[in-house]
Protein backbone atom coordinates (compact mmCIF):
# COMPACT_ATOMS: atom_id res chain seq x y z
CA UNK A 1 101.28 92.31 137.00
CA UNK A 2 104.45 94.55 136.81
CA UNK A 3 106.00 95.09 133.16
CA UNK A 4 109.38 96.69 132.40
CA UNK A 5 109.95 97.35 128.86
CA UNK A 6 113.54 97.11 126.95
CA UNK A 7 114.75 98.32 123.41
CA UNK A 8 116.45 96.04 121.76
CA UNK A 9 116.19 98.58 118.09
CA UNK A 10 114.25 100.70 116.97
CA UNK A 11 111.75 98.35 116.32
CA UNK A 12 112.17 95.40 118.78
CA UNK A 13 111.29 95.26 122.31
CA UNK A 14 112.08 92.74 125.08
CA UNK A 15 109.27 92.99 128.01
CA UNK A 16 109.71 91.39 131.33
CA UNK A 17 106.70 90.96 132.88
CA UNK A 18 106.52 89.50 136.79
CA UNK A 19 103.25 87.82 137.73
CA UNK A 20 102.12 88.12 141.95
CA UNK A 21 100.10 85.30 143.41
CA UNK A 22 96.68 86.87 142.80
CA UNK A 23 97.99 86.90 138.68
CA UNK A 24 98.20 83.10 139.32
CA UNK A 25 95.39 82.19 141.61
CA UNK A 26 93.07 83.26 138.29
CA UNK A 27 95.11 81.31 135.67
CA UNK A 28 95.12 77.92 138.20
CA UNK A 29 91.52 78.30 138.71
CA UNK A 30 91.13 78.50 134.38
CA UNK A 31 93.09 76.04 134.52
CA UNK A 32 92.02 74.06 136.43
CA UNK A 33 88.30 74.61 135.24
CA UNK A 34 89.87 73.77 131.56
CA UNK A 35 91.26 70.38 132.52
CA UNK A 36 88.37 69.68 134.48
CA UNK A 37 86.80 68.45 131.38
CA UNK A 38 89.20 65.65 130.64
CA UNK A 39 88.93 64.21 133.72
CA UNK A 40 87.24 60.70 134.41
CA UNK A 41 85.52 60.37 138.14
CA UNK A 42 83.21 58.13 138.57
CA UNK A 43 80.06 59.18 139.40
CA UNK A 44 80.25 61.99 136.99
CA UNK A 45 79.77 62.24 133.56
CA UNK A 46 82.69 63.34 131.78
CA UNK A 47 82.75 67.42 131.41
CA UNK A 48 80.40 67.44 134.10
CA UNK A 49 83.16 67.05 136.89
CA UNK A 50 82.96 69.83 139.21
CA UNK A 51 86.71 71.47 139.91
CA UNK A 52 87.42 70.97 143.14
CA UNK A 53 86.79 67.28 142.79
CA UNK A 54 88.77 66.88 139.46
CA UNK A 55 91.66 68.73 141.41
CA UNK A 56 92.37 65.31 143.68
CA UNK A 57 93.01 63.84 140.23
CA UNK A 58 94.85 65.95 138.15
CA UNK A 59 98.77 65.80 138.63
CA UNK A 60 100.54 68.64 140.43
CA UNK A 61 102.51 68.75 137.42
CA UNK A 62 99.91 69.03 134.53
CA UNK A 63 97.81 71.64 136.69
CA UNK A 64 101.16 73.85 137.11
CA UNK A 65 102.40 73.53 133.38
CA UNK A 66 98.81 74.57 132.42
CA UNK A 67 98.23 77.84 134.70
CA UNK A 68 101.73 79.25 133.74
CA UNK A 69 100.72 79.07 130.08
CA UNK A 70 97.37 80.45 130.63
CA UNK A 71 98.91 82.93 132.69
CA UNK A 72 101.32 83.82 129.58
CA UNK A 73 98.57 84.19 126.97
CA UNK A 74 96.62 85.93 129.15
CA UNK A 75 98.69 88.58 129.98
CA UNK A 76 101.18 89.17 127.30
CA UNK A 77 99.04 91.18 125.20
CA UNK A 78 97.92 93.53 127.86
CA UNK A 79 101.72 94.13 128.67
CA UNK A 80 102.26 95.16 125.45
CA UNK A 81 99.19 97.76 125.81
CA UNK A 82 100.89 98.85 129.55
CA UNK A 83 103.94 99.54 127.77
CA UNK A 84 102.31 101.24 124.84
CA UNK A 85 104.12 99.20 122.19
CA UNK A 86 101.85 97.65 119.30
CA UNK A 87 103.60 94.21 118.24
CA UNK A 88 103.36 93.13 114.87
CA UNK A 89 103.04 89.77 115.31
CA UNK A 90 102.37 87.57 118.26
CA UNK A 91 105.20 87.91 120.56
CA UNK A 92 107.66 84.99 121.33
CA UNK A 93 107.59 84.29 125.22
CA UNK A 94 111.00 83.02 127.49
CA UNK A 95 109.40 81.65 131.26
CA UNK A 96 112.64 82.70 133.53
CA UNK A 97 111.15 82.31 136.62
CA UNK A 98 108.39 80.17 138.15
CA UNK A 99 106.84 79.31 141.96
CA UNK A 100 103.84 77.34 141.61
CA UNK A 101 101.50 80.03 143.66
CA UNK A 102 103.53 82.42 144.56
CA UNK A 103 104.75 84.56 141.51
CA UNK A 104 106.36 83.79 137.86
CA UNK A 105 108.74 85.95 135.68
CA UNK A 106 108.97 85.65 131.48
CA UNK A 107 110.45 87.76 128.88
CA UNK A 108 108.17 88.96 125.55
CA UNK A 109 110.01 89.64 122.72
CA UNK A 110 108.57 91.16 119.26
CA UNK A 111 108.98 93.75 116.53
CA UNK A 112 106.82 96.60 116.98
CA UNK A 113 104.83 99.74 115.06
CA UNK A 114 108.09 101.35 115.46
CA UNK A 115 108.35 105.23 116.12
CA UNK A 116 108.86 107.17 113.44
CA UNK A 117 109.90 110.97 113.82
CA UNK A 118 108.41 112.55 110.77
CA UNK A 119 110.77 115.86 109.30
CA UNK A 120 108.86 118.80 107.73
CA UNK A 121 106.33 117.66 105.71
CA UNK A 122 106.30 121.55 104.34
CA UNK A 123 109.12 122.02 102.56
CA UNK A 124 110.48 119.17 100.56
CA UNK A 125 111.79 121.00 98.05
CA UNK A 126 110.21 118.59 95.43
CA UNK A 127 108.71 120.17 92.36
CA UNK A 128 106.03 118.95 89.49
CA UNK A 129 107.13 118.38 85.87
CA UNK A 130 105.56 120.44 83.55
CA UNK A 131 103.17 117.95 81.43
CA UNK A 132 103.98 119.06 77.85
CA UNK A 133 103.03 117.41 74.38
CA UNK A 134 105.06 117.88 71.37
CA UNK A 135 104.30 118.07 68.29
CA UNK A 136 106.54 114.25 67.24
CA UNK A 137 104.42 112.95 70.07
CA UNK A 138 101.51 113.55 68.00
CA UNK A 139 102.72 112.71 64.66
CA UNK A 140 103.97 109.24 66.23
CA UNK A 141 100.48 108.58 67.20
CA UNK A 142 98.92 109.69 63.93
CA UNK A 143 101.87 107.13 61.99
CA UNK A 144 100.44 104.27 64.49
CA UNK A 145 97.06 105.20 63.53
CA UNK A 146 98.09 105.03 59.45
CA UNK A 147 99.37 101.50 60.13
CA UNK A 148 96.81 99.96 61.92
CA UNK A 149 94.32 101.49 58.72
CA UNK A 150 96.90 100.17 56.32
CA UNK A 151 96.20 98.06 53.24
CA UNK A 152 97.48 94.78 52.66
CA UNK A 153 97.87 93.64 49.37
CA UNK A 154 99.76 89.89 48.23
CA UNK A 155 102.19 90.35 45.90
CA UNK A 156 104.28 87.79 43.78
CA UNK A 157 107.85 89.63 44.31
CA UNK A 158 110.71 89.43 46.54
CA UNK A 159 110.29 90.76 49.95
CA UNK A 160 111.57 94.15 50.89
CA UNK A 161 111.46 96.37 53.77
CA UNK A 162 107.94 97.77 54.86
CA UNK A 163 106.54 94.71 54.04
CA UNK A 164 104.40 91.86 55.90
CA UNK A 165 105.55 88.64 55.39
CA UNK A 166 104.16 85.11 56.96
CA UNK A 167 106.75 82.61 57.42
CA UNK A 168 107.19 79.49 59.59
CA UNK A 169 110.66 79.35 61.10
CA UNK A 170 112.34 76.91 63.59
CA UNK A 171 115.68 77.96 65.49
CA UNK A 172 118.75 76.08 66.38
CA UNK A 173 121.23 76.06 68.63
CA UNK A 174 123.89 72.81 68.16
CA UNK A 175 121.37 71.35 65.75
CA UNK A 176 118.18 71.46 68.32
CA UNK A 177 115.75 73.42 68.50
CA UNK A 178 115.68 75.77 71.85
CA UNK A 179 112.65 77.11 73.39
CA UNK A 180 110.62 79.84 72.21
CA UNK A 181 112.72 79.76 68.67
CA UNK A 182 109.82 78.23 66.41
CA UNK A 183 106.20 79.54 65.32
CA UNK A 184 104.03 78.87 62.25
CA UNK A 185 102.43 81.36 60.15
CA UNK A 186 103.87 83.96 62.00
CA UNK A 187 103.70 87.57 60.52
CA UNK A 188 106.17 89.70 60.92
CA UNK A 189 106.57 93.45 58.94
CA UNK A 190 110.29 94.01 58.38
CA UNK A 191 111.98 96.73 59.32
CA UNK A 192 110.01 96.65 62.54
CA UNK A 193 113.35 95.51 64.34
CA UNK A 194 110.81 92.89 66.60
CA UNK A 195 113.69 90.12 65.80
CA UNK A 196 117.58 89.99 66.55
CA UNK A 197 119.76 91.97 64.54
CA UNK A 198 119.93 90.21 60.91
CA UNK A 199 116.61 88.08 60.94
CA UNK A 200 114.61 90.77 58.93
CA UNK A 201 116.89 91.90 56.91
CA UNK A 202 117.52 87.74 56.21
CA UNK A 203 114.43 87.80 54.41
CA UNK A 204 114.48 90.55 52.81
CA UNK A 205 114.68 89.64 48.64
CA UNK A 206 113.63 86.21 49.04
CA UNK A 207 110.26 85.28 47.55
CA UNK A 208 107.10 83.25 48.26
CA UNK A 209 107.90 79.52 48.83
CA UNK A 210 111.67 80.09 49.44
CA UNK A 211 113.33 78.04 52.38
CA UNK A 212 116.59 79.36 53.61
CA UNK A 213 118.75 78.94 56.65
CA UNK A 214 119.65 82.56 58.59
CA UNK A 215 123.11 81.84 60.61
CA UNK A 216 122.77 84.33 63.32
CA UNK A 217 124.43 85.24 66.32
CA UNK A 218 122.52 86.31 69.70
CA UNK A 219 123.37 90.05 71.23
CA UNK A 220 125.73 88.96 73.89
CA UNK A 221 123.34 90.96 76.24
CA UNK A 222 120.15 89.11 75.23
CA UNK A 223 117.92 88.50 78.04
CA UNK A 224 117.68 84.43 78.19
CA UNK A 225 121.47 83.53 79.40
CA UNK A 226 121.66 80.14 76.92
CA UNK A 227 121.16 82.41 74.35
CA UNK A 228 122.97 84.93 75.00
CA UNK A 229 126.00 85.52 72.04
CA UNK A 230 125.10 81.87 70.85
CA UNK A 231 126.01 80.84 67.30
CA UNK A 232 122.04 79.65 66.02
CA UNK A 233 120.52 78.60 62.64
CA UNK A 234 117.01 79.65 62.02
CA UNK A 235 115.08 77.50 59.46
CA UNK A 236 112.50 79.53 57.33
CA UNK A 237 110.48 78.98 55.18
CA UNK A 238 108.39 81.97 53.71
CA UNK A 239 104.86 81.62 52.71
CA UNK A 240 103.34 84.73 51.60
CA UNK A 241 104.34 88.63 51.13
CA UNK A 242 102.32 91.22 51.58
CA UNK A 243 102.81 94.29 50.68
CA UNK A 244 101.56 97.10 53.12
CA UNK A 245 100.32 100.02 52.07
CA UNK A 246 99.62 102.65 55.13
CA UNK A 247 96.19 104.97 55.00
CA UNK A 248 97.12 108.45 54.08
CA UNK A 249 97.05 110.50 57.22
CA UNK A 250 93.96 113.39 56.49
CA UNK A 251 90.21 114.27 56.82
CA UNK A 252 89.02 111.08 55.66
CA UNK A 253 91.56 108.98 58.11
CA UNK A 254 90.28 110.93 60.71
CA UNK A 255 86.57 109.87 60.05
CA UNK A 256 87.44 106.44 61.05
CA UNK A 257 88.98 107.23 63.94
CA UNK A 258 85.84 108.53 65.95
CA UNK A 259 83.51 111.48 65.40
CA UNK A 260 85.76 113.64 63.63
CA UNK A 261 85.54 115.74 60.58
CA UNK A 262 88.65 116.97 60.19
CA UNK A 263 92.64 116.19 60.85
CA UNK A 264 92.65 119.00 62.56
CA UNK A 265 90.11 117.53 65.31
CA UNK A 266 91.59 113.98 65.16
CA UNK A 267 94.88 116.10 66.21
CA UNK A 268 93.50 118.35 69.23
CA UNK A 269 91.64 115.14 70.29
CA UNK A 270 94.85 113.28 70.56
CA UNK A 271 97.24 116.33 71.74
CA UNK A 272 94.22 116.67 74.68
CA UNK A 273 94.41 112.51 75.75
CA UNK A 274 98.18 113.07 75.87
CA UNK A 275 98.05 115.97 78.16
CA UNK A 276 95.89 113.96 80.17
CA UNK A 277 98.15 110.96 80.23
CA UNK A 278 101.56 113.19 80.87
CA UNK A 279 99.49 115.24 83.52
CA UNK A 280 98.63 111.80 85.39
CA UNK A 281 102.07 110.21 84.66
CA UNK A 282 103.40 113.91 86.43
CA UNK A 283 101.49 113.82 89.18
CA UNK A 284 102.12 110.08 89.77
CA UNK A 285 105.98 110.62 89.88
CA UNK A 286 105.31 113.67 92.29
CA UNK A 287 103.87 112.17 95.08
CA UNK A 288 106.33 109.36 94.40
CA UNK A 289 109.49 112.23 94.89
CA UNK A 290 107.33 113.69 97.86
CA UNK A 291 106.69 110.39 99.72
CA UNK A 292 110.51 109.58 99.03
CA UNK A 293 111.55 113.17 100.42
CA UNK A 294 109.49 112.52 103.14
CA UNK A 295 111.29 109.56 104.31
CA UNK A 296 114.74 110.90 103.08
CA UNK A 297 113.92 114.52 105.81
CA UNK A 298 112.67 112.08 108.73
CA UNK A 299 113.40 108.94 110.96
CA UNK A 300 111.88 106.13 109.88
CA UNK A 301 112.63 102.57 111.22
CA UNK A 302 112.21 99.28 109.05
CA UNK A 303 111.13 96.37 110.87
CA UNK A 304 112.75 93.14 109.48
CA UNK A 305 109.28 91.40 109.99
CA UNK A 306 107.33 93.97 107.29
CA UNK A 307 110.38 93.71 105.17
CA UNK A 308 109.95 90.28 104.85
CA UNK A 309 106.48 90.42 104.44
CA UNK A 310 107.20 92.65 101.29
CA UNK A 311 109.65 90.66 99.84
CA UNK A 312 107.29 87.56 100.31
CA UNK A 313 104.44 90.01 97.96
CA UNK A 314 106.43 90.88 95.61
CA UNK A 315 107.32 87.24 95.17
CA UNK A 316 104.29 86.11 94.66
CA UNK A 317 103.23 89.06 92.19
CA UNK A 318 106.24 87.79 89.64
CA UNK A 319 105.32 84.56 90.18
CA UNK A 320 101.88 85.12 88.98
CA UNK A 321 102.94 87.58 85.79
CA UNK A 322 105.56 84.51 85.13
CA UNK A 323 102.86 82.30 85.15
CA UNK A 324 100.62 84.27 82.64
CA UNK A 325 103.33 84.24 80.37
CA UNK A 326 103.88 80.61 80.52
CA UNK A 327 107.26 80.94 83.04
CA UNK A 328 107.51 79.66 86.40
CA UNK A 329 109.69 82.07 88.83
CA UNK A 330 112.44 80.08 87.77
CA UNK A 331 112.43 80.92 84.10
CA UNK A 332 112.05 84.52 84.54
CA UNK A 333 115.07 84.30 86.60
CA UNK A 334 117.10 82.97 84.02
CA UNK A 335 115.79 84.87 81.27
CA UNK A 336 116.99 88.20 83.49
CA UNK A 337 120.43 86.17 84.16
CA UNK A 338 119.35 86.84 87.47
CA UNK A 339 120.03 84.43 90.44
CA UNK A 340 117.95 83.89 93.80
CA UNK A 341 120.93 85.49 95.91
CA UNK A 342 120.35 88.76 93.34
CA UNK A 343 117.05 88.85 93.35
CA UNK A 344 116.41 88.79 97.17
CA UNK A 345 118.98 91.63 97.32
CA UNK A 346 116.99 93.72 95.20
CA UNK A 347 113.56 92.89 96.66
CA UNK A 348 114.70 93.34 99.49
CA UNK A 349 115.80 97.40 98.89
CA UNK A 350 112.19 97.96 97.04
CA UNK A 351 110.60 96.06 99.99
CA UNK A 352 112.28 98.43 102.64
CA UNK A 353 111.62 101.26 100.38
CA UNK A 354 108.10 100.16 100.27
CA UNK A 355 107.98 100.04 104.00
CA UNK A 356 109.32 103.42 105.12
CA UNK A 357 106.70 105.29 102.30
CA UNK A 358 104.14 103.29 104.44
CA UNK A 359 104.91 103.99 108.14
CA UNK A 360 105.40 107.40 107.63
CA UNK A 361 102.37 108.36 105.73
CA UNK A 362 100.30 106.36 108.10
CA UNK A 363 102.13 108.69 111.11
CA UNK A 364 101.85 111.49 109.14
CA UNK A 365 98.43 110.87 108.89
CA UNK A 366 97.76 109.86 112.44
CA UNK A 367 99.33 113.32 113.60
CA UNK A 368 97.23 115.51 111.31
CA UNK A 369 94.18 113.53 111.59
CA UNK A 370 93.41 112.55 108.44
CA UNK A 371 91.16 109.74 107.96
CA UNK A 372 87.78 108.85 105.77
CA UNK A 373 84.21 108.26 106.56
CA UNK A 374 82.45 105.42 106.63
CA UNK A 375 80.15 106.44 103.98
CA UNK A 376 82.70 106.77 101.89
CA UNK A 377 84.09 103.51 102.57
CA UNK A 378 80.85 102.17 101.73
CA UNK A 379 80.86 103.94 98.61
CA UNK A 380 84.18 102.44 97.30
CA UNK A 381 83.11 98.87 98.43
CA UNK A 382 79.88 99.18 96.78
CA UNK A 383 82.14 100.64 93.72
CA UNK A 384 84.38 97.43 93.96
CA UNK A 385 81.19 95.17 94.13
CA UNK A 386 80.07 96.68 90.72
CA UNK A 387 83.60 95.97 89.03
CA UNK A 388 84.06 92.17 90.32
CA UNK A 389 79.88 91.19 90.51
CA UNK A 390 81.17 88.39 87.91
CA UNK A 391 83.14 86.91 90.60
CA UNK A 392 81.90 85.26 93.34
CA UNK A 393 85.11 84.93 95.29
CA UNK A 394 85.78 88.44 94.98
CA UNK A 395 82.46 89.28 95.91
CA UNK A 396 82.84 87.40 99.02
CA UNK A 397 85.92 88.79 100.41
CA UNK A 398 84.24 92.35 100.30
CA UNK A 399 82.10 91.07 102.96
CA UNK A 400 85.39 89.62 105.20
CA UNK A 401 85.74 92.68 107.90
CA UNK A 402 89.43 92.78 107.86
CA UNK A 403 89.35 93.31 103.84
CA UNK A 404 87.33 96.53 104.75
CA UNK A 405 89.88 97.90 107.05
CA UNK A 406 92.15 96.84 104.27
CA UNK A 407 90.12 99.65 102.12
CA UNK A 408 89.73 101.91 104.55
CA UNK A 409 93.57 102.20 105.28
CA UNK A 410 94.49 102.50 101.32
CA UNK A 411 91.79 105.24 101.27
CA UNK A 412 93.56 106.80 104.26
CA UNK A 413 96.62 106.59 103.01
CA UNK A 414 95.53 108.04 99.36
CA UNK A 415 93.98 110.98 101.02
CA UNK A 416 97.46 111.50 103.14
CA UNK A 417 98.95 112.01 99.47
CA UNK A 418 96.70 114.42 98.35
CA UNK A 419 97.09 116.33 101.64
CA UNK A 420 101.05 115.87 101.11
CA UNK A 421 100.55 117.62 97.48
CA UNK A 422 98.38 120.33 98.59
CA UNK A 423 101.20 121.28 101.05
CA UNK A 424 103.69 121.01 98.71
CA UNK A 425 102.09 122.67 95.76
């Protein structure tokens, strides 16, 4: 077998590949030996025909159409391996030239690990954010803690701002009701802006057991496009007011929140948990700015194929998070007044992004050999058994082989990271 390789991009190949007799003579004997089995002689059970007698009965044709593609998937793999390309996917195959027994020609085309030239991984000029708390980041947290320790008291006056209120409420557009524009006993504290502009304060100074129509008007930028600087009516009817009293932010708040004694520990506990959070969030968005650096200082190829494969996952993830919220991929379309054509453009530029972050840590990580043991492998899998032992399906797929490699490369690939830091640190 003779191979000569051809670059059609950076990550496409064409290989020609030119089979002698000898390449033959073993594919027309599997061949032969395969269609054996199909054969009916009498005298012999069927299977059971030995080749060289199921050869007077198999046409020239049939044997000849059968050895070349036996030939093909026989070799076309290890031509790929000659030529030192890795194809992503099984490669398409063009026959060019064939002479039953003497030799045969065909072209292999696919996409390929592509080669990616990788810049200095050293200096990439990228540097951490300093994870500070202030002090409104604090008191924020404290005011969220007052409210959800707050009183609740019904009253028998008009509604003003602070309050909770329960109200049922229908909303039309043209005299129907649109979708998601009605709920029962729905509360809702005004002032809490959770509504479009002029639905809280609508209610504000009614009192319990008033019905009133609110004519509103949708932001002209509002999310779902029907809506969108519509003309509505919403129909409400308020049931009950409740006047909300929040807990007074001190020592004794502080005892409910955990094992504190004083404000003064509720406060270092909470200014510590945000340092935490802004020191993961930090170091989060670094390696994101390093990985992108690193692909911004070096060569690195996108195959269409992985691309595409992206796109396809990031698909199916907002088709899923539509789903939990009741939407098909449709609907959350329209509610982004987004259309297919826009939305496969900009999948498409996170799914390339995606891509390049992915070949060149796994290069960089080939070329400084970085890789993990399979102890600790074991270790995560035996982790990830813990977590999903509830589900049986999960469970299962921890056994499957190729969802182990699956680990082992995202463990490969996190460790890359951490090496990336260090050297940028």
């Amino acid at each position: 077998m003779k191979t000569k390789s051809k670059k059609v991009s950076d990550s496409r190949v064409e290989i020609t590949v030119t089979l002698d007799k000898n390449d033959l003579s073993v594919a027309r004997e599997k061949a032969l030996a395969k269609l054996a089995k199909e054969v009916n002689v009498e005298g012999f059970r069927k299977g059971k025909v030995p080749a060289e007698v199921a050869a007077k009965f198999i046409p020239e044709n049939d044997l000849n159409a059968e050895t070349i593609d036996l030939a093909v998937r026989t070799t076309v793999i290890e031509a790929f391996r000659k030529e030192e390309k890795s194809p992503l996917v099984l490669p398409s195959v063009n026959v060019t030239k064939y002479v039953p027994g003497e030799m045969a020609e065909y072209i292999a085309a696919a996409d390929i690990v592509p080669e990616v030239k990788l810049g200095n991984f050293k200096k990439l000029g990228v540097k951490k954010e300093v994870a500070k708390v202030a002090a409104k980041d604090i008191t924020e947290v404290l005011e969220n803690l007052s409210s959800s320790f707050a009183e609740k008291k019904v009253v028998k006056r008009a509604a003003k701002l602070g309050d909770e209120v329960i109200i049922d409420f229908v909303g039309k557009k043209d005299g129907k009701a649109f979708k998601g524009g009605s709920a029962k006993d729905y509360h809702l504290v005004l002032g809490s802006n959770s509504f479009i502009p002029g639905f809280e304060d609508g209610i504000v100074g009614h009192e319990f057991g008033d019905k009133f129509d609110l004519k509103l008007t949708f932001p002209k930028d509002y999310g779902v496009k029907d809506l969108a600087g519509a003309k509505t009516v919403f129909e409400v009817l308020l049931k009950q007011v409740n006047e909300v009293t929040k807990a007074k932010i001190d020592d004794e708040m502080a005892k409910k929140c955990g094992p504190f004694k004083t404000l003064e520990e509720l406060k270092a506990d909470i200014k510590k948990n945000l340092e935490a959070q802004n020191a993961h969030r930090a170091e989060e968005k670094f390696k994101d700015q390093l990985v992108e650096a690193l692909v911004k200082a070096s060569k690195v190829p996108a195959p269409e194929i992985l691309i595409e494969d992206q796109v396809k996952a990031i698909r199916e993830d907002m088709t899923r998070n539509a789903a939990s919220r009741g939407m098909s991929f449709e609907d959350f379309l329209k509610q982004n007044q987004e259309t297919e054509e826009s939305w496969e453009k900009e999948a498409r530029k996170i799914a390339e992004t995606r891509v390049k972050a992915s070949l060149a840590l796994q290069t960089l990580a080939v070329e400084q050999k970085i890789t993990v043991s399979d102890d600790l492998v074991n270790a995560k899998i035996a982790e990830l058994r813990d977590v999903y032992k509830k589900s049986p399906e999960a469970l299962k797929s921890l056994k499957d082989p190729n969802v182990k490699m699956d680990i082992k490369n995202r463990m490969i690939l996190e460790a890359t990271l951490d090496f990336l830091v260090k050297e940028n640190s």
